[in-house]
PDB file of N, CA and C in Angstrom:
ATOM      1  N   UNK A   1    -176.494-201.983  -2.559  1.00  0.00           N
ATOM      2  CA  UNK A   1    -176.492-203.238  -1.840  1.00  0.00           C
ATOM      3  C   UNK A   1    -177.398-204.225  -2.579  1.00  0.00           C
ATOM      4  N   UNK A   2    -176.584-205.452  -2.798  1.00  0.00           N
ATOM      5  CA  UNK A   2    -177.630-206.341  -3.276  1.00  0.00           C
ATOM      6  C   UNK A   2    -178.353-207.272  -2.533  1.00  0.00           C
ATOM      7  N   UNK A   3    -179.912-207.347  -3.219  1.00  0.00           N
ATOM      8  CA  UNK A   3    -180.509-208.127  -1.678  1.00  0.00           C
ATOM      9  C   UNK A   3    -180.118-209.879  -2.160  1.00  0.00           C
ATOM     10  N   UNK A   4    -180.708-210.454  -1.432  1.00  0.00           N
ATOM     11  CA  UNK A   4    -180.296-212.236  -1.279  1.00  0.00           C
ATOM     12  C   UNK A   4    -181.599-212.574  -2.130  1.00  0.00           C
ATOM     13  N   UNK A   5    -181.302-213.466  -2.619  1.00  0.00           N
ATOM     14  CA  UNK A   5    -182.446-214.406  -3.208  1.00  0.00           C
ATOM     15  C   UNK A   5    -182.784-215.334  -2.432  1.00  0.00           C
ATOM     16  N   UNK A   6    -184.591-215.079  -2.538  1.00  0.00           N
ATOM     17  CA  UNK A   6    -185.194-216.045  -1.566  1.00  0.00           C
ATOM     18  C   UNK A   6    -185.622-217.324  -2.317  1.00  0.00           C
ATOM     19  N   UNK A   7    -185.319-218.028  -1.695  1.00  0.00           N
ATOM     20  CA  UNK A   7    -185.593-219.894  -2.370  1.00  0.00           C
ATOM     21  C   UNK A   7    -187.003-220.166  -2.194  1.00  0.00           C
ATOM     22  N   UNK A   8    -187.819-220.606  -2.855  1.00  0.00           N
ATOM     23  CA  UNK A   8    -189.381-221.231  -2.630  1.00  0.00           C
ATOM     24  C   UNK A   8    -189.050-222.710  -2.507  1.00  0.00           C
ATOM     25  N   UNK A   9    -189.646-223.734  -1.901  1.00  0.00           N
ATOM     26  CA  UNK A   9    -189.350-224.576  -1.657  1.00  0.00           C
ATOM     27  C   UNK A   9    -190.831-225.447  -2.018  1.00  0.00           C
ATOM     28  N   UNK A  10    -190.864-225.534  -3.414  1.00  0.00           N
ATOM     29  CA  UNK A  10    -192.278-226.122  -3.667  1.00  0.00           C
ATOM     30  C   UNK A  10    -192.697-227.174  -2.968  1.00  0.00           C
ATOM     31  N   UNK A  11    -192.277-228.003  -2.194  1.00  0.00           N
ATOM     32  CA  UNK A  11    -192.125-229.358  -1.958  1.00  0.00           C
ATOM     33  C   UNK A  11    -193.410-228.772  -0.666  1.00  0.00           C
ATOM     34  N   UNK A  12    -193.089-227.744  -0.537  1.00  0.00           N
ATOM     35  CA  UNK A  12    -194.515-227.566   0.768  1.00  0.00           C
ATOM     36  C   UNK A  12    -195.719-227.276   0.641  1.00  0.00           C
ATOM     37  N   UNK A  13    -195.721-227.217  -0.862  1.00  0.00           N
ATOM     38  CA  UNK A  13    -197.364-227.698  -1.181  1.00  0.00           C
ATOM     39  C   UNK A  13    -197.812-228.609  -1.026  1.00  0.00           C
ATOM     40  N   UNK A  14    -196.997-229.737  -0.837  1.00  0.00           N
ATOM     41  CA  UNK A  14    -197.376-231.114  -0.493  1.00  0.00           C
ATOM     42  C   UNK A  14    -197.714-231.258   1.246  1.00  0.00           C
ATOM     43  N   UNK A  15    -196.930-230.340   2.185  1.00  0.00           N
ATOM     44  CA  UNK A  15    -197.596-230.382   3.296  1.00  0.00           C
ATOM     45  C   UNK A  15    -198.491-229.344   3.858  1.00  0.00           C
ATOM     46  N   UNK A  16    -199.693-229.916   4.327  1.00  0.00           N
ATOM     47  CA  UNK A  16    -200.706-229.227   4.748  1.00  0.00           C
ATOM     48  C   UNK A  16    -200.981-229.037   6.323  1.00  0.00           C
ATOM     49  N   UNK A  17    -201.185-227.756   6.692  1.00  0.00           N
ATOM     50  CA  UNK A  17    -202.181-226.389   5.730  1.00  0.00           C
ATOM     51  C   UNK A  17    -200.926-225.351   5.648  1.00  0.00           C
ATOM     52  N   UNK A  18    -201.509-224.919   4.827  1.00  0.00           N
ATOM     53  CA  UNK A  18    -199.886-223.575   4.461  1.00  0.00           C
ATOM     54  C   UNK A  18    -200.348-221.992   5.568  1.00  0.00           C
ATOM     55  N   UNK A  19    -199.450-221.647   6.403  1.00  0.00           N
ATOM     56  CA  UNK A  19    -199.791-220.624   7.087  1.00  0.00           C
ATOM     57  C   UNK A  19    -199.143-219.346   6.918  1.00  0.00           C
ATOM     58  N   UNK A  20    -199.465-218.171   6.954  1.00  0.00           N
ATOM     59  CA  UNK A  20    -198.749-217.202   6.522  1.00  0.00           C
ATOM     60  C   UNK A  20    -197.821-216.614   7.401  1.00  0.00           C
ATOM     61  N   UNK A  21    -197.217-215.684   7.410  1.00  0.00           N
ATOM     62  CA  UNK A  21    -195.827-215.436   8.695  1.00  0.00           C
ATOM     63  C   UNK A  21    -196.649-215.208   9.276  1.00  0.00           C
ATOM     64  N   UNK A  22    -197.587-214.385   9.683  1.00  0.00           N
ATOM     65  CA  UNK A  22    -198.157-213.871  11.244  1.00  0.00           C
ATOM     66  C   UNK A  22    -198.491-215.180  11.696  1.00  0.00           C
ATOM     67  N   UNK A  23    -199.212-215.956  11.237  1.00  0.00           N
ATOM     68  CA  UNK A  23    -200.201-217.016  11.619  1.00  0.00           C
ATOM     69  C   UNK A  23    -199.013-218.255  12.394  1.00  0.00           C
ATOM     70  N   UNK A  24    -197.940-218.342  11.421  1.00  0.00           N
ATOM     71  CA  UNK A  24    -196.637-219.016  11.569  1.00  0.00           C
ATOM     72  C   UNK A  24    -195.423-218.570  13.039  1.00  0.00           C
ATOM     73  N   UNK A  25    -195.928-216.997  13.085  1.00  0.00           N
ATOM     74  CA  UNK A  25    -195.182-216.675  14.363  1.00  0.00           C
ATOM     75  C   UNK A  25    -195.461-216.997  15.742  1.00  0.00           C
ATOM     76  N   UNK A  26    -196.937-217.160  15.453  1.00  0.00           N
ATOM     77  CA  UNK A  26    -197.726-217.734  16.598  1.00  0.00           C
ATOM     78  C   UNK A  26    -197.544-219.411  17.199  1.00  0.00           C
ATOM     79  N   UNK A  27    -196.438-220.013  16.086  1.00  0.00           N
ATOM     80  CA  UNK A  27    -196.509-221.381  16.284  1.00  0.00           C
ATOM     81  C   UNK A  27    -195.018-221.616  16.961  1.00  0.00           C
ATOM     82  N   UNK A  28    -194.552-220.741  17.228  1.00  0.00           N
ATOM     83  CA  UNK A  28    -193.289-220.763  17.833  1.00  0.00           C
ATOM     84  C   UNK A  28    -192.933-220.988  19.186  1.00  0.00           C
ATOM     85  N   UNK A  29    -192.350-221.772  19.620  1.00  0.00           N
ATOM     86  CA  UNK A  29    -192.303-221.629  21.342  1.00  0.00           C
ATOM     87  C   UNK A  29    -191.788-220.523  22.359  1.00  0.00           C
ATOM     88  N   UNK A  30    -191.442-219.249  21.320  1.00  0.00           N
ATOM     89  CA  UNK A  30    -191.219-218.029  21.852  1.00  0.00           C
ATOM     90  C   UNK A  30    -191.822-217.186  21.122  1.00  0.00           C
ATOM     91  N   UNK A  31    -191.940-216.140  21.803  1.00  0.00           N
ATOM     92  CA  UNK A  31    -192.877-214.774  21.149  1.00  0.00           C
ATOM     93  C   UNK A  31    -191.877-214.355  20.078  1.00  0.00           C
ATOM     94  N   UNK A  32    -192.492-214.278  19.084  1.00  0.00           N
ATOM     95  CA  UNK A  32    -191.648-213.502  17.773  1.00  0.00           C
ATOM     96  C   UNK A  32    -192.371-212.796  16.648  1.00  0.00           C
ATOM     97  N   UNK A  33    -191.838-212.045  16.106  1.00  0.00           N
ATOM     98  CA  UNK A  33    -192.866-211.022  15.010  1.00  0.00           C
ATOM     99  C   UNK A  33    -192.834-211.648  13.478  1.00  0.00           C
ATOM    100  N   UNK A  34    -193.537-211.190  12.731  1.00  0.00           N
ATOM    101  CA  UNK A  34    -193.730-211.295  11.193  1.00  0.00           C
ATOM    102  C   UNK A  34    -192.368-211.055  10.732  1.00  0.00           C
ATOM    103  N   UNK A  35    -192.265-210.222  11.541  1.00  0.00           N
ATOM    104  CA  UNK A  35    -191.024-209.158  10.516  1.00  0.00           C
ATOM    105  C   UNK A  35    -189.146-210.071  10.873  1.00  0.00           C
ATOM    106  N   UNK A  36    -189.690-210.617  12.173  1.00  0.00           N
ATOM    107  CA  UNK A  36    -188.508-211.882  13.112  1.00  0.00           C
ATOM    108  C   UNK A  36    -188.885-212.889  11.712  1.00  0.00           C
ATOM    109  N   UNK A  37    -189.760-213.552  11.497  1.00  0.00           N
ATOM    110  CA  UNK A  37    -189.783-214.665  10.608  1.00  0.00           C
ATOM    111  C   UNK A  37    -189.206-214.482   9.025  1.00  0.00           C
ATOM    112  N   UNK A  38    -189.619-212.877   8.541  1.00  0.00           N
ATOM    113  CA  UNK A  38    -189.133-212.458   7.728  1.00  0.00           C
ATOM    114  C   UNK A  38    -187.875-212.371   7.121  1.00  0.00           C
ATOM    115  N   UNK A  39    -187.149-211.782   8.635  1.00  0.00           N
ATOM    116  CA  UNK A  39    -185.951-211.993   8.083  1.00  0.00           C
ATOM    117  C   UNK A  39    -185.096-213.568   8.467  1.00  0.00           C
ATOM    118  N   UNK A  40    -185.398-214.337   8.872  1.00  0.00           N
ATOM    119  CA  UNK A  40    -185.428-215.856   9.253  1.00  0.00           C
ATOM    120  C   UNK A  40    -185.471-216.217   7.349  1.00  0.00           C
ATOM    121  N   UNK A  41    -186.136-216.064   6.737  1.00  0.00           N
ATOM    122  CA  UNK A  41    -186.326-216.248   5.641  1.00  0.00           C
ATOM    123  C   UNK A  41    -185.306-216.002   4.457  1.00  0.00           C
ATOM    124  N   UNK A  42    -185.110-214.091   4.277  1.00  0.00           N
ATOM    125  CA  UNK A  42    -184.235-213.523   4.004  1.00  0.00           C
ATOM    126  C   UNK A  42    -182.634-214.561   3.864  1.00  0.00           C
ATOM    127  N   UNK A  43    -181.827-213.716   5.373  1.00  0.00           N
ATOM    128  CA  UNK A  43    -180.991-214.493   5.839  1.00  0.00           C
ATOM    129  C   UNK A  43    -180.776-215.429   6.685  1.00  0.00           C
ATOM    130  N   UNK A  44    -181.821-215.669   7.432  1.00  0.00           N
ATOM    131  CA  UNK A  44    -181.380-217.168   8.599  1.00  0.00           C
ATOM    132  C   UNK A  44    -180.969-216.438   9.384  1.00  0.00           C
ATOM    133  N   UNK A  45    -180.884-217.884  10.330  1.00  0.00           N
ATOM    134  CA  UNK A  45    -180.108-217.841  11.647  1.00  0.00           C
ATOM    135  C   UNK A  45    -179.163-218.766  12.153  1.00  0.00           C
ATOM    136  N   UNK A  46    -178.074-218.785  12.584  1.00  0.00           N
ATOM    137  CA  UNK A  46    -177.532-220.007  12.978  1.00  0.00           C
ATOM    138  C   UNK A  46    -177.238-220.975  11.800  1.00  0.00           C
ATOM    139  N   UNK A  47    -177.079-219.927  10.243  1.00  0.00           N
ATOM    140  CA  UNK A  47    -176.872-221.115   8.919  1.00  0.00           C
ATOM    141  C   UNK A  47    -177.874-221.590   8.433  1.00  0.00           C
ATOM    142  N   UNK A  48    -179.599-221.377   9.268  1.00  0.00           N
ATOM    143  CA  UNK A  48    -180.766-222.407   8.782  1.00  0.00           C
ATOM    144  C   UNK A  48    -181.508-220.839   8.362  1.00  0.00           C
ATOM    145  N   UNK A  49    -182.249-221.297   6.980  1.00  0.00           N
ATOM    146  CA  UNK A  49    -183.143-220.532   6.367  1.00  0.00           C
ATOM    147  C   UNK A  49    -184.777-221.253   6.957  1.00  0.00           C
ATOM    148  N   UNK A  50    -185.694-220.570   6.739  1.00  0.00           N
ATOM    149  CA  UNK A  50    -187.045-220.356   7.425  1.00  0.00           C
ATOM    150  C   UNK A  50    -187.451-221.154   6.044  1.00  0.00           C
ATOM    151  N   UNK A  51    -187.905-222.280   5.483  1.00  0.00           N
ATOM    152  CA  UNK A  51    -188.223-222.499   4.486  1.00  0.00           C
ATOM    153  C   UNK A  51    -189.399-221.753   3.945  1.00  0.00           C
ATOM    154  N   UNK A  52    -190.297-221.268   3.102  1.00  0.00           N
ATOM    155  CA  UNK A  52    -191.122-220.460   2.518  1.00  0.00           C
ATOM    156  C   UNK A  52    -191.550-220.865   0.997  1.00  0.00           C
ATOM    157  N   UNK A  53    -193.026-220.815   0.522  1.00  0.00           N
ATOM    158  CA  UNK A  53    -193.341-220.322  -1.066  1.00  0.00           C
ATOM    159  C   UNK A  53    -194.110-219.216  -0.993  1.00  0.00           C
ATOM    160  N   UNK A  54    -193.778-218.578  -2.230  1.00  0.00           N
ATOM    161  CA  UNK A  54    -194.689-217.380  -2.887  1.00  0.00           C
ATOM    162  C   UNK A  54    -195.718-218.016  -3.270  1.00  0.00           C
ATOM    163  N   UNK A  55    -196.935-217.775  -3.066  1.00  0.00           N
ATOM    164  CA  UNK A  55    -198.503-218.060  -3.318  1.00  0.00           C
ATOM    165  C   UNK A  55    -199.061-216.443  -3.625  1.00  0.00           C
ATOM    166  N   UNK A  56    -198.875-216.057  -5.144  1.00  0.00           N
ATOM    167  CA  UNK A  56    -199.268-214.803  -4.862  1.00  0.00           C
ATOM    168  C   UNK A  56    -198.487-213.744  -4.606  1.00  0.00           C
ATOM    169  N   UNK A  57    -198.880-212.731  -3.781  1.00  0.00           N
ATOM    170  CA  UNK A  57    -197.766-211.596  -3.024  1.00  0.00           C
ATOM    171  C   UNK A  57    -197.808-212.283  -2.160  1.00  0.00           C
ATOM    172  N   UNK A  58    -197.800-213.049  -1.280  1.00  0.00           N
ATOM    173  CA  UNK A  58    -197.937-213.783  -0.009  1.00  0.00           C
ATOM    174  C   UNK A  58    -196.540-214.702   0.400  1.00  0.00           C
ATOM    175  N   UNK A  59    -196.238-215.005   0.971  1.00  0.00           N
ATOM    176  CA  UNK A  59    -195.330-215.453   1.554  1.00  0.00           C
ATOM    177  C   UNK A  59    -195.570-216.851   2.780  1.00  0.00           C
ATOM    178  N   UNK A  60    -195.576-217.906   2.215  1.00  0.00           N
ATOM    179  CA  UNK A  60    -196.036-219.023   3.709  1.00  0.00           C
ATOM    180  C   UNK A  60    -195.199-220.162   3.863  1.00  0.00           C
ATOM    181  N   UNK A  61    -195.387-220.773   5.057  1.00  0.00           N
ATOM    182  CA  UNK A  61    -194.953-221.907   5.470  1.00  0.00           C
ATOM    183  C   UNK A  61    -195.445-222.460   6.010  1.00  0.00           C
ATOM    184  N   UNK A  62    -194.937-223.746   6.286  1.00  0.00           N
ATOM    185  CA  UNK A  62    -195.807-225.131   6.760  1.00  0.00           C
ATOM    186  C   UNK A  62    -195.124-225.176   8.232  1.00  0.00           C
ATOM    187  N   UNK A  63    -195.821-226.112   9.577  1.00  0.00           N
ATOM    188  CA  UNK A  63    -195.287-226.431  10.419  1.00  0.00           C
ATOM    189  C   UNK A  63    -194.217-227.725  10.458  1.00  0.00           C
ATOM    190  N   UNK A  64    -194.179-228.034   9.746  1.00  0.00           N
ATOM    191  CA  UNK A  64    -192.890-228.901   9.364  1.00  0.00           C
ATOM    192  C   UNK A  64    -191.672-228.051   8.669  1.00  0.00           C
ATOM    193  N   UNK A  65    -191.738-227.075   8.259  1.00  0.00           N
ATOM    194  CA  UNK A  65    -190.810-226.713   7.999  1.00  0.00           C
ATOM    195  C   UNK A  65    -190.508-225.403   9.364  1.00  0.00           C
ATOM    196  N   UNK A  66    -191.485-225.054  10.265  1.00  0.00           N
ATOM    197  CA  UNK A  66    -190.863-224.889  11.210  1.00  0.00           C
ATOM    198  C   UNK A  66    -190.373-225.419  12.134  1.00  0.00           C
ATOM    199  N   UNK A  67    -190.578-226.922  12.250  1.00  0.00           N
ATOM    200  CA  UNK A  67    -189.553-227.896  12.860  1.00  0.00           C
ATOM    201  C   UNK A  67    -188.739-228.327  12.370  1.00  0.00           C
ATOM    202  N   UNK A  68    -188.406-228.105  11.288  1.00  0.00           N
ATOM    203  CA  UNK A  68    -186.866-228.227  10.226  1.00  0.00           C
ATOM    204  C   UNK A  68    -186.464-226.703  10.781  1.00  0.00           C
ATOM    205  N   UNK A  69    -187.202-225.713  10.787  1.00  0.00           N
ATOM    206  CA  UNK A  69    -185.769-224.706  11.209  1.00  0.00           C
ATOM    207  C   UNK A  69    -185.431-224.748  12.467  1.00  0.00           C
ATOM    208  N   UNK A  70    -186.679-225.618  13.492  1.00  0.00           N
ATOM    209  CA  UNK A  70    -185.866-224.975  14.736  1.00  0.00           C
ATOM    210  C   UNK A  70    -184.838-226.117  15.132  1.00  0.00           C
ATOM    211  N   UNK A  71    -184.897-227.727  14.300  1.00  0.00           N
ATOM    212  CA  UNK A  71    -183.971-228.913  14.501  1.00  0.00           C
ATOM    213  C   UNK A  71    -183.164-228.103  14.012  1.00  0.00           C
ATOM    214  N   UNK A  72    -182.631-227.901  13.017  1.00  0.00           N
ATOM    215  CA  UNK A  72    -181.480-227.504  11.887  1.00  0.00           C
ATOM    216  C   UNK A  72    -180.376-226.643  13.390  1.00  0.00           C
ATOM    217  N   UNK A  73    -181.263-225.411  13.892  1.00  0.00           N
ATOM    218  CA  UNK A  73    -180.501-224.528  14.706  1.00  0.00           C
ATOM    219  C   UNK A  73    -179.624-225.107  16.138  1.00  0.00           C
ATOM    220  N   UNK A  74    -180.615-226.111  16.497  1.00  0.00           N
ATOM    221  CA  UNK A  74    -180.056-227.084  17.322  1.00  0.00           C
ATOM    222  C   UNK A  74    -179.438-227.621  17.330  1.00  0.00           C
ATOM    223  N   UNK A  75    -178.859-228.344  16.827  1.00  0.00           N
ATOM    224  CA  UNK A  75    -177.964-229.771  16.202  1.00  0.00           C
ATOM    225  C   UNK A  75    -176.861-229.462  15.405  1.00  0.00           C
ATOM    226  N   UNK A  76    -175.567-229.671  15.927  1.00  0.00           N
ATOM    227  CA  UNK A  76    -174.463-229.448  14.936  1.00  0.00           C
ATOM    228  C   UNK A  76    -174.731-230.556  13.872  1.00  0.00           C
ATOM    229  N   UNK A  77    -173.582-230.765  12.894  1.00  0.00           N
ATOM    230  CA  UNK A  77    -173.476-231.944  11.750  1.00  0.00           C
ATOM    231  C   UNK A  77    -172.703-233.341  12.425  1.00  0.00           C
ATOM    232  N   UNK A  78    -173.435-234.196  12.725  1.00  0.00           N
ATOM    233  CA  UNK A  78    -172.516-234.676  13.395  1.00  0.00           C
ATOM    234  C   UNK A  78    -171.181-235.525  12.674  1.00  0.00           C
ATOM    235  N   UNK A  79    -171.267-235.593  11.590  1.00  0.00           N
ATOM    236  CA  UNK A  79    -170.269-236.163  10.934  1.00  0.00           C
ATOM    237  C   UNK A  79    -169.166-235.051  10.905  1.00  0.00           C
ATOM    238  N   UNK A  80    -168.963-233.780  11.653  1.00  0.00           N
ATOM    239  CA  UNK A  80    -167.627-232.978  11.781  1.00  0.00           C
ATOM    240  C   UNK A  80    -167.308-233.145  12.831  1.00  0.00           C
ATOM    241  N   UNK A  81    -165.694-233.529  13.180  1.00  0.00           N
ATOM    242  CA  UNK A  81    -165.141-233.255  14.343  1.00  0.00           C
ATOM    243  C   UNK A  81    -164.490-232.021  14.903  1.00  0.00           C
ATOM    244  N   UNK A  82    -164.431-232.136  15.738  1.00  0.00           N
ATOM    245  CA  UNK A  82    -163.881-231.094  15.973  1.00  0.00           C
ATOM    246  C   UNK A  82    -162.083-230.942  15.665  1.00  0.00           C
ATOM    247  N   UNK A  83    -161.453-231.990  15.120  1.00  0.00           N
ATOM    248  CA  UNK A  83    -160.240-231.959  15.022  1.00  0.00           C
ATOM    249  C   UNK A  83    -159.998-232.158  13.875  1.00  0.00           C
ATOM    250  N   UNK A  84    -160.976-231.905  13.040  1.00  0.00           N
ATOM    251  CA  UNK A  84    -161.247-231.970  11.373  1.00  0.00           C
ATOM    252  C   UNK A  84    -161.238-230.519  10.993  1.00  0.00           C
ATOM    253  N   UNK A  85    -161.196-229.881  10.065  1.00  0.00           N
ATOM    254  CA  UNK A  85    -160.745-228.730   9.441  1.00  0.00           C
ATOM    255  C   UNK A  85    -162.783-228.466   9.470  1.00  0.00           C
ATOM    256  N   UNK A  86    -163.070-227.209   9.776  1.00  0.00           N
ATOM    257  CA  UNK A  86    -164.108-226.745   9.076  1.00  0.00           C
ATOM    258  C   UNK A  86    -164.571-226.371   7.702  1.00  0.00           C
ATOM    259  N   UNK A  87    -165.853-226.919   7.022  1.00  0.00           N
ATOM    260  CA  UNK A  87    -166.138-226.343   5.716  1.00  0.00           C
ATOM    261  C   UNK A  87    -167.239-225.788   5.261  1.00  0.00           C
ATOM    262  N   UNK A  88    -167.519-224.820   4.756  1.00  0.00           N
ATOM    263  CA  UNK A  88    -168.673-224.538   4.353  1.00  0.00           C
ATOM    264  C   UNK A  88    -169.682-225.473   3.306  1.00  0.00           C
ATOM    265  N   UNK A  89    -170.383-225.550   4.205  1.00  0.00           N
ATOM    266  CA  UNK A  89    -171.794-226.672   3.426  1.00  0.00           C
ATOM    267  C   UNK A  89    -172.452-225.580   2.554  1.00  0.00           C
ATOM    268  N   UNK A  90    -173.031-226.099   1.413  1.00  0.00           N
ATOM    269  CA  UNK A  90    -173.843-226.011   0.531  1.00  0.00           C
ATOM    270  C   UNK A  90    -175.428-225.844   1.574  1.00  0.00           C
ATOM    271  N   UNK A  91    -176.181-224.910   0.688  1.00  0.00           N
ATOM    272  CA  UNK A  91    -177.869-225.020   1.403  1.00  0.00           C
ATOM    273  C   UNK A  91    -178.345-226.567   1.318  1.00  0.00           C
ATOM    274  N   UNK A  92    -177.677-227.495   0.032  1.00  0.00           N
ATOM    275  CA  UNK A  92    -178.573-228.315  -0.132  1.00  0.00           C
ATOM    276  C   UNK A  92    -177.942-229.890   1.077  1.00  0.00           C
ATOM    277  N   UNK A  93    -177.181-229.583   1.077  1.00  0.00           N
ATOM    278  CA  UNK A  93    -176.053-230.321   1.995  1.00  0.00           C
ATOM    279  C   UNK A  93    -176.814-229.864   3.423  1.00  0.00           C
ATOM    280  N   UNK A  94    -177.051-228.799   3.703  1.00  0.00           N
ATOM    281  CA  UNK A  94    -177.604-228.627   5.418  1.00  0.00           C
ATOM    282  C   UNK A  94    -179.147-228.825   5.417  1.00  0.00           C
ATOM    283  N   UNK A  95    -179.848-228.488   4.292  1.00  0.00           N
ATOM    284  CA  UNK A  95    -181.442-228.962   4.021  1.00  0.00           C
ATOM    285  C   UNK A  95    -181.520-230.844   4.319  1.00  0.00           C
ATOM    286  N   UNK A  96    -180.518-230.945   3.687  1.00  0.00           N
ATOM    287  CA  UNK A  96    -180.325-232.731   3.661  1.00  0.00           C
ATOM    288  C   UNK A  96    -180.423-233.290   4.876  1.00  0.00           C
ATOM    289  N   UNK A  97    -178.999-232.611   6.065  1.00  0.00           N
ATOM    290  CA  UNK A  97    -179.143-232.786   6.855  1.00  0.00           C
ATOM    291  C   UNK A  97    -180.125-232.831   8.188  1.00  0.00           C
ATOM    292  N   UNK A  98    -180.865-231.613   7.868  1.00  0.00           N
ATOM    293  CA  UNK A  98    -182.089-231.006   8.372  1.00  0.00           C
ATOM    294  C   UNK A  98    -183.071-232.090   8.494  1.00  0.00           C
ATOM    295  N   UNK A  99    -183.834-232.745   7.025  1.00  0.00           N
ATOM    296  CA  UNK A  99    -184.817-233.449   6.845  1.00  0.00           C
ATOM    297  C   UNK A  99    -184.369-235.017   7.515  1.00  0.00           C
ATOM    298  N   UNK A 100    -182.977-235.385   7.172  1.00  0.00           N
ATOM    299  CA  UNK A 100    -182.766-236.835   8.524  1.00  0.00           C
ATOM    300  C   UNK A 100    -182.741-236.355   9.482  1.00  0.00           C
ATOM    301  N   UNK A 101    -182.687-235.134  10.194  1.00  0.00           N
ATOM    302  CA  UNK A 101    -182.703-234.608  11.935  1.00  0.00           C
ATOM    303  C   UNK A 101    -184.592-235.016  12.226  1.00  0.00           C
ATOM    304  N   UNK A 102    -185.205-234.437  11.389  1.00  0.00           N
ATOM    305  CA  UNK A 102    -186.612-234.176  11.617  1.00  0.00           C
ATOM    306  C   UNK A 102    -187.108-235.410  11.192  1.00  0.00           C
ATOM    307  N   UNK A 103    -186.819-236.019  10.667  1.00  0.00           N
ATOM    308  CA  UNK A 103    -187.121-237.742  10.382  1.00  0.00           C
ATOM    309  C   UNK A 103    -186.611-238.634  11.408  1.00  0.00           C
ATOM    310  N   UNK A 104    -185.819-238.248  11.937  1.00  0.00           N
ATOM    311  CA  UNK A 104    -185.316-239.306  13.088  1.00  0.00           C
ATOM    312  C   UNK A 104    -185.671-238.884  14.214  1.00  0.00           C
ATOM    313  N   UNK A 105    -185.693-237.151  14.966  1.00  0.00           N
ATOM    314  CA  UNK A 105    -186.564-236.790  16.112  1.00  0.00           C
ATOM    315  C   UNK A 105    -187.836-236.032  15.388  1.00  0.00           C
ATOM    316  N   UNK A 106    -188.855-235.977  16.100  1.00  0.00           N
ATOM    317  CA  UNK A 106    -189.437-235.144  16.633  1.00  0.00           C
ATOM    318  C   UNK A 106    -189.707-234.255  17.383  1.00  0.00           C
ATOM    319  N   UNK A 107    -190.105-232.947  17.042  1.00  0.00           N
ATOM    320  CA  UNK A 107    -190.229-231.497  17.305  1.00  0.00           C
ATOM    321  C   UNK A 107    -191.727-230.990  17.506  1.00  0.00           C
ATOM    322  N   UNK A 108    -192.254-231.307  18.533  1.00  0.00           N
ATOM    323  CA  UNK A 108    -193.582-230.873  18.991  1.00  0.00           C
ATOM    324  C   UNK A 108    -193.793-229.259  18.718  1.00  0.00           C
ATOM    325  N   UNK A 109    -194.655-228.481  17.915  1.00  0.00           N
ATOM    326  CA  UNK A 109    -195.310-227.384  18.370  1.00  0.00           C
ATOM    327  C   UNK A 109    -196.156-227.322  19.154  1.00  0.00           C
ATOM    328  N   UNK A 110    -196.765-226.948  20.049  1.00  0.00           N
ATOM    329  CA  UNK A 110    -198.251-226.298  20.837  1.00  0.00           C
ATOM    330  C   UNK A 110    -198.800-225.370  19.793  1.00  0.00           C
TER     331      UNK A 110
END
């Protein structure tokens, strides 16, 4: 079995502070594990990847990019109808979409 390649998304060195999955699971509005974020990362959910960089053996993310995954899961595309043929988007095509969702609402953590 071959595993998936995980994407680093350097661009989140630019947002601060970088937290690691445990620290990151805790920022969720439901109880979830390291190992839940992990594979969020891996393969996704709902089409949206957990954005992440390698720092090291380490593995982290920013809270903006956990409000890019939890907009992304929410929100269809709205430019598809439903009486339009379905297509598979590109990562960079639903990332796109993602960052105008989270630019136009806001996504409170506690």
């Amino acid at each position: 079995m071959a595993s998936k390649q995980i994407f680093d998304h350097p661009k989140l060195l630019e947002e601060t502070p970088l937290l690691d999955l445990t620290e990151a699971a805790k920022k969720f509005p439901v109880r979830c594990s390291r190992s839940t974020l992990e594979r969020w990362v891996r393969t996704g959910t709902r089409g949206v990847l957990l954005e992440t960089i390698l720092v090291g053996n380490r593995r982290f993310t920013t809270e903006p990019a956990i409000e890019r995954f939890l907009v992304g899961q929410q929100h269809t595309i709205p430019e598809q109808s439903r009486l339009e043929p379905r297509r598979n988007l590109s990562r960079k095509e639903i990332a796109e979409v993602i960052y105008e969702r989270v630019d136009n609402e806001s996504l409170w953590l506690e």
